[in-house]
Protein backbone atom coordinates (compact mmCIF):
# COMPACT_ATOMS: atom_id res chain seq x y z
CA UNK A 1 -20.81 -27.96 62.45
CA UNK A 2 -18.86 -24.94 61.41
CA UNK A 3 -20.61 -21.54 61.88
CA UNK A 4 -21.75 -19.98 58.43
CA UNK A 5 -19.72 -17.58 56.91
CA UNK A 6 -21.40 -14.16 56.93
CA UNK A 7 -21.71 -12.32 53.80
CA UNK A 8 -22.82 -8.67 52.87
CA UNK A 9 -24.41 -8.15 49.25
CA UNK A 10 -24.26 -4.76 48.47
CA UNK A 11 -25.86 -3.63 45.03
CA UNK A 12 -28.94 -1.47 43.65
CA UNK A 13 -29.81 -4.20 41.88
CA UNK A 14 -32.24 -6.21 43.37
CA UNK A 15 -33.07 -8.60 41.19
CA UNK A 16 -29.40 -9.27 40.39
CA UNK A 17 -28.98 -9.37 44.80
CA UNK A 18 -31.86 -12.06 44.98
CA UNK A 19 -29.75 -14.28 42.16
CA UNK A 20 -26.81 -14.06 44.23
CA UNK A 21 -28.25 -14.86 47.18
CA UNK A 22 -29.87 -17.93 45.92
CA UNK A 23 -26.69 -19.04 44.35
CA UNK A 24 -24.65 -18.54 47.53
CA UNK A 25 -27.26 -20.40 49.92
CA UNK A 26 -26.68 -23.73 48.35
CA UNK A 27 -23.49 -23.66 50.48
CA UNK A 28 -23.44 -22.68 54.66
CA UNK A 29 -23.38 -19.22 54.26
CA UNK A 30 -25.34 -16.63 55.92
CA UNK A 31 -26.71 -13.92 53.66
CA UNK A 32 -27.33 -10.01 53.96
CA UNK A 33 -27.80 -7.45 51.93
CA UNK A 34 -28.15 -3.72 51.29
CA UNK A 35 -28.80 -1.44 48.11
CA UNK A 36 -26.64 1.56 48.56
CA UNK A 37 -23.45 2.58 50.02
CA UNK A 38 -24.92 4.13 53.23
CA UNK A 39 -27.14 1.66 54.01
CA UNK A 40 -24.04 -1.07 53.60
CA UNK A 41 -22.01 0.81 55.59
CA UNK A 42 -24.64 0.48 58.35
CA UNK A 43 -24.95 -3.02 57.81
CA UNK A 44 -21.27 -3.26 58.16
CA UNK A 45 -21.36 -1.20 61.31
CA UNK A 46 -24.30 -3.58 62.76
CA UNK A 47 -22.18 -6.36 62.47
CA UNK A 48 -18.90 -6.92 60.68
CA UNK A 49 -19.33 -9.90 57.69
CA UNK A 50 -16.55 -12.27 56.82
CA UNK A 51 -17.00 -10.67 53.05
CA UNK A 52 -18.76 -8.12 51.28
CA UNK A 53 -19.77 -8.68 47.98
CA UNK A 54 -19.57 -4.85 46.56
CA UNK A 55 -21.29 -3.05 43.06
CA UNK A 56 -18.96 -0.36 41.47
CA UNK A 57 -22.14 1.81 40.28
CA UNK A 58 -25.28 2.60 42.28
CA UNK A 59 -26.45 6.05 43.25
CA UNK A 60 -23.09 7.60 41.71
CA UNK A 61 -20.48 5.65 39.05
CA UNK A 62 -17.83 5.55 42.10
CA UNK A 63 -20.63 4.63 44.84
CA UNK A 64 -18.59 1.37 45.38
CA UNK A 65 -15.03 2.71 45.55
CA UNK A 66 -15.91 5.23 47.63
CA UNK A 67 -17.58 2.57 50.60
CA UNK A 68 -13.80 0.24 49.81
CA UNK A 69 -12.23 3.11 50.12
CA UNK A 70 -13.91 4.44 53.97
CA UNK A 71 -13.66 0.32 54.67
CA UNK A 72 -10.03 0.49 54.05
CA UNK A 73 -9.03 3.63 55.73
CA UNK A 74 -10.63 2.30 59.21
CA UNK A 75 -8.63 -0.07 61.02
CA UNK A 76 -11.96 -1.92 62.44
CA UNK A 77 -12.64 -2.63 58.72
CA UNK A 78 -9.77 -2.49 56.81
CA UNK A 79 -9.60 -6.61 56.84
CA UNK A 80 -12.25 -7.40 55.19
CA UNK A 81 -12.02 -8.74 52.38
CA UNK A 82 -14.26 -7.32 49.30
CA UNK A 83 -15.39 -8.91 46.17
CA UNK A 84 -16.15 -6.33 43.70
CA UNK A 85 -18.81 -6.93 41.08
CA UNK A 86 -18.46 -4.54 37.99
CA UNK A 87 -19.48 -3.19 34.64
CA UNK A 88 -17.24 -0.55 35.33
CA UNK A 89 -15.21 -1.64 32.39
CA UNK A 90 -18.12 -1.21 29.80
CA UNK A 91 -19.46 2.37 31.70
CA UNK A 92 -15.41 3.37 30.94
CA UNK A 93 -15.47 2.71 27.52
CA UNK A 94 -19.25 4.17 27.69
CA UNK A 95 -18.43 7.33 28.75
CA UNK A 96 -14.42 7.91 28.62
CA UNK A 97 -11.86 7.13 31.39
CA UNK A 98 -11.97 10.90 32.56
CA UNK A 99 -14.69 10.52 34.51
CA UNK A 100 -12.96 7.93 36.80
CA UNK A 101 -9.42 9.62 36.61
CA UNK A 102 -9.43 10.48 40.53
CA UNK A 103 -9.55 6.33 40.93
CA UNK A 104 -7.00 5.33 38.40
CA UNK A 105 -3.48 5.09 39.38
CA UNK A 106 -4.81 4.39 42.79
CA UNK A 107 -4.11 1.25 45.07
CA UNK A 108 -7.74 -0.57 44.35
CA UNK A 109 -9.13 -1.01 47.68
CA UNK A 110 -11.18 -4.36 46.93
CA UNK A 111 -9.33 -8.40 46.32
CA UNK A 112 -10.99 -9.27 43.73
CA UNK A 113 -13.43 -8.32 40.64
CA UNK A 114 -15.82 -9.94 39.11
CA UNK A 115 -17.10 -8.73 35.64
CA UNK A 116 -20.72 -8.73 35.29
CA UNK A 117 -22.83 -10.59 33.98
CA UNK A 118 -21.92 -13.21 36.29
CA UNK A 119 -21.52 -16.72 36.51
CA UNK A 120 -22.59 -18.57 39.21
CA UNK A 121 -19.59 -20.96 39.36
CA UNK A 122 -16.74 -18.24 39.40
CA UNK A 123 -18.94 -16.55 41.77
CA UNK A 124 -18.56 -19.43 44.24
CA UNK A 125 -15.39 -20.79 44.13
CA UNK A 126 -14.25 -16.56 44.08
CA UNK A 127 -16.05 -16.12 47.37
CA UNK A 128 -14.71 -19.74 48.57
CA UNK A 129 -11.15 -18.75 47.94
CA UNK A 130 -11.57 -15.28 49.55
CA UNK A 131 -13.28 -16.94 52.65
CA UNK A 132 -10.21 -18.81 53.01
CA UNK A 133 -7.77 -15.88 52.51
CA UNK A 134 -6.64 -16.69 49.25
């Protein structure tokens, strides 16, 4: 049997964490989790997952991009791949695209996004085809 893909949830939302989880433990993977940048960036230290699953907003609007952006810039890191969940489109149209000016024009430093709220299906087969390098 093929070792479980490990995967790091990272999101202030906890009820929206235990969802996930229970969606992505009908297949072999193992699950982690953390609620804010710091303490995912520990977790990643700890041990490094096969994919982080990453919020956009938590304790700041750019909480997420800023964690991609430290993954990316360290060469330990820098290959994992990151599935970035988001409202980030709503909170721009919310509050203006000023606010996130220092992030746009910028290489984004995840694969993938996924819009929230999301569905469980795209969720999967996203996190499949990352797993796989797609």
């Amino acid at each position: 049997m093929d070792k479980a893909n490990d995967i790091l949830i990272i999101d202030d939302d906890r009820d929206l964490v235990h969802s996930m989880r229970i969606i992505l433990e009908t297949k072999p993977y193992t699950i982690r989790t953390a609620h804010n940048g710091k303490e995912g960036y520990h977790r990643v230290e700890e041990k490094i997952p096969d994919l982080i699953i990453l919020d956009v907003m938590m304790a700041t609007d750019t909480e997420g991009f800023d964690l991609a952006y430290r993954l990316r810039n360290q060469e330990r890191y820098r290959d994992i791949p990151i599935l970035m969940l988001t409202s980030f489109t709503q909170k721009m149209v919310e509050t203006g695209a000023d606010k996130f000016q220092h992030i746009m024009g910028e290489e984004w430093p995840v694969n993938k996004f996924l819009e929230k709220p999301i569905d469980p299906d795209v969720l999967l087969k996203t996190v499949e085809e990352l797993l796989r390098g797609e």
